[in-house]
C-alpha atoms as a PDB file:
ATOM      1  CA  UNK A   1      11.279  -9.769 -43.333  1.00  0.00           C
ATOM      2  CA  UNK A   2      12.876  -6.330 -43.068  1.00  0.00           C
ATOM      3  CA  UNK A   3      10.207  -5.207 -40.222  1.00  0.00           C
ATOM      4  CA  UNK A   4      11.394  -8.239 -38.365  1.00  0.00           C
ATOM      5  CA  UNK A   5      14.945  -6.923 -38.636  1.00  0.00           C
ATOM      6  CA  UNK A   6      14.014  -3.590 -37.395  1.00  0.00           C
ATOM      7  CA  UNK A   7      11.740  -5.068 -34.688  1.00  0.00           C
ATOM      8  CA  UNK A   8      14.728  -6.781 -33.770  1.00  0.00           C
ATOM      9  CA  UNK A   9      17.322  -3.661 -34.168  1.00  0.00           C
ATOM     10  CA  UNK A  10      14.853  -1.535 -32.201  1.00  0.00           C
ATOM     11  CA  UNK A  11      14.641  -3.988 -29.158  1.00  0.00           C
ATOM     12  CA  UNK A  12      18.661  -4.127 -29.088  1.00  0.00           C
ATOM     13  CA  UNK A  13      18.950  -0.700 -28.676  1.00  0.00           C
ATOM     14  CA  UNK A  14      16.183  -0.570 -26.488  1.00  0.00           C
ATOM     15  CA  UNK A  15      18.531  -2.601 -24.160  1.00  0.00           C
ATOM     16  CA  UNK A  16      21.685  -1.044 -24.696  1.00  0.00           C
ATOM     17  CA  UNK A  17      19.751   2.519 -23.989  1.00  0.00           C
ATOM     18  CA  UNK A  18      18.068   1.199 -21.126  1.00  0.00           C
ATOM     19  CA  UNK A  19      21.439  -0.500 -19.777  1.00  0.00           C
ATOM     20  CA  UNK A  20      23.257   2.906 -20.489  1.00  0.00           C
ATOM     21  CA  UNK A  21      20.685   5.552 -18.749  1.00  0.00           C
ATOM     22  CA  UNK A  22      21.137   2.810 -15.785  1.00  0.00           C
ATOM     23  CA  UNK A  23      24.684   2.745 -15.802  1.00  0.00           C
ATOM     24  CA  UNK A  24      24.826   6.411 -15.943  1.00  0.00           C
ATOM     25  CA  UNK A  25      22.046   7.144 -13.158  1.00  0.00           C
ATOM     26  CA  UNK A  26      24.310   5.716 -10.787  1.00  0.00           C
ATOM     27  CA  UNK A  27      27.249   6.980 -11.665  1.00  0.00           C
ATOM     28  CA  UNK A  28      25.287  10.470 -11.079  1.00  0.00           C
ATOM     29  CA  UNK A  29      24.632   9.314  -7.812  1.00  0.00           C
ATOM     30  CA  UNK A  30      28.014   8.118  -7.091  1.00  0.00           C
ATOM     31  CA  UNK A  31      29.728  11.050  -7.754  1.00  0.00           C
ATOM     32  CA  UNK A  32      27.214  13.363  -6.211  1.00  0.00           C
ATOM     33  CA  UNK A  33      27.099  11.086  -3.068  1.00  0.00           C
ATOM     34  CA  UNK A  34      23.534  10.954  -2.940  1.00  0.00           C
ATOM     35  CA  UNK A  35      21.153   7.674  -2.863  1.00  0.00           C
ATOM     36  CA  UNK A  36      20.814   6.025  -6.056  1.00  0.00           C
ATOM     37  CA  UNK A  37      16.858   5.943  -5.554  1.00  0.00           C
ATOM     38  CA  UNK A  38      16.573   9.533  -5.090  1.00  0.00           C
ATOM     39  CA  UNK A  39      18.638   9.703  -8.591  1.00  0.00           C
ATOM     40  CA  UNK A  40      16.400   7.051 -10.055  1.00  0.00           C
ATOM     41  CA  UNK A  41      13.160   9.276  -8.509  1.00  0.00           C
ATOM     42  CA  UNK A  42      14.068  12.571  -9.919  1.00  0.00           C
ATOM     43  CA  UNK A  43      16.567  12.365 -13.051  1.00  0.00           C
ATOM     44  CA  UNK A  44      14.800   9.133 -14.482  1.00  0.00           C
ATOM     45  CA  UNK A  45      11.508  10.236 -13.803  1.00  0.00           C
ATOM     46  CA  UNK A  46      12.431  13.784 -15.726  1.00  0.00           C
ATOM     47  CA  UNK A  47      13.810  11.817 -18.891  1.00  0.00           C
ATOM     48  CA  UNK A  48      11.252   9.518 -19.001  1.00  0.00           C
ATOM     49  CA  UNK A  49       8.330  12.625 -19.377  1.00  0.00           C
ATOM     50  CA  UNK A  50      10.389  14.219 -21.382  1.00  0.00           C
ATOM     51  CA  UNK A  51       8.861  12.719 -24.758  1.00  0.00           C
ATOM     52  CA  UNK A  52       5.398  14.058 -23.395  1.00  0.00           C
ATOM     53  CA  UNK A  53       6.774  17.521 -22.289  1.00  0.00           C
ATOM     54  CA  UNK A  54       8.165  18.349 -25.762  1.00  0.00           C
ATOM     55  CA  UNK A  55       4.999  16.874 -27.679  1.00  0.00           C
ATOM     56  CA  UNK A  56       2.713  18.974 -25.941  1.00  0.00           C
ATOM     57  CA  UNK A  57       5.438  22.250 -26.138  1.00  0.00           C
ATOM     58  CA  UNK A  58       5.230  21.790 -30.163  1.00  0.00           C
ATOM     59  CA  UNK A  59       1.551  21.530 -30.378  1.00  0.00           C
ATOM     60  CA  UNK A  60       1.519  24.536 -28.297  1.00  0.00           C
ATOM     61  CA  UNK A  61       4.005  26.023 -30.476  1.00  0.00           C
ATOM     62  CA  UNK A  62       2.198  25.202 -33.810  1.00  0.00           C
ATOM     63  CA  UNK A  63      -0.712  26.402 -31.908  1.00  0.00           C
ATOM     64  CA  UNK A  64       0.689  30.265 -31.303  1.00  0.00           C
ATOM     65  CA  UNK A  65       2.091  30.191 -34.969  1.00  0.00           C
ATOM     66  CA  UNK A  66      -1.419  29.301 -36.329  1.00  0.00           C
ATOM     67  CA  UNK A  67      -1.558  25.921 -36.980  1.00  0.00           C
ATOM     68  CA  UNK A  68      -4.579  24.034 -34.630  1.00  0.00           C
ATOM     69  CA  UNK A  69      -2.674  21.052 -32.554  1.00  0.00           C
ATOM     70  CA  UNK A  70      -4.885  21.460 -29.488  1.00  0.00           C
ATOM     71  CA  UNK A  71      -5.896  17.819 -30.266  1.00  0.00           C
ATOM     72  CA  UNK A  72      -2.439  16.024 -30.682  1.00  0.00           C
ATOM     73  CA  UNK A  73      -1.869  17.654 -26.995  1.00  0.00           C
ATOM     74  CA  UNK A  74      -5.007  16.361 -25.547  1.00  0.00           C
ATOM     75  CA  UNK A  75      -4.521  13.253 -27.043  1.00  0.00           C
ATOM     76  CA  UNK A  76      -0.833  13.016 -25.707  1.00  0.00           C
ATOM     77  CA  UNK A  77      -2.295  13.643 -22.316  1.00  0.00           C
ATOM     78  CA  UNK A  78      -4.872  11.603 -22.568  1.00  0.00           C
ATOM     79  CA  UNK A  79      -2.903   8.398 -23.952  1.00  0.00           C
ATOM     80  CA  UNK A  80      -0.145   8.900 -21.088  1.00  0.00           C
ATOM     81  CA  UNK A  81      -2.838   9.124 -18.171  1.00  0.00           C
ATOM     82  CA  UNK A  82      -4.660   6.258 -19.409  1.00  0.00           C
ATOM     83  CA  UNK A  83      -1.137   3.952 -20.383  1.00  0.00           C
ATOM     84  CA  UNK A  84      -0.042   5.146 -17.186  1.00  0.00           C
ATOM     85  CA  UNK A  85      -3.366   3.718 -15.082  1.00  0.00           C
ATOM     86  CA  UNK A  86      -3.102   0.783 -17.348  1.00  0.00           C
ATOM     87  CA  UNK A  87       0.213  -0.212 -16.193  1.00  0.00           C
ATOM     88  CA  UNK A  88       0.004   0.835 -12.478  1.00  0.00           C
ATOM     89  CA  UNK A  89      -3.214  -1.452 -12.036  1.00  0.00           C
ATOM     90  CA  UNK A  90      -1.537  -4.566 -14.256  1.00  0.00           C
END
């Protein structure tokens, strides 16, 4: 019962999140005075890689301090390529 509640928390803040990077996108754009879909093209699309950017700078991290994350990198990199593929082809 207590999954279902956090199922249920994480979705609503999936929406307000989603609802606020929207919300704040434009108002970029707005007071830049630029289109909103070049806003949506670049600053989106740079917070939305962000996530895989900083997994594979830790695992390169933990790999120059000693510690072997070569495969949490290559498995980052694979999972987005093939998620992405997955979802562009439906």
């Amino acid at each position: 019962m207590i999954e279902a509640g956090f199922i249920v928390l994480g979705l609503m803040g999936l929406l307000w999140g989603s609802d606020y990077a929207v919300n704040a996108a434009r108002e970029i754009a707005r007071k830049l005075r630029i289109s909103e879909l070049i806003v949506g093209l670049t600053i989106v699309s740079i917070g939305t890689s962000l996530p895989e950017i900083s997994t594979n700078l830790l695992a390169g991290f933990s790999t120059l301090s000693g510690v072997d994350a070569s495969g949490i990198a290559v498995g980052n990199i694979i999972g987005s390529e093939l998620s992405q593929i997955t979802i562009l082809l439906g």
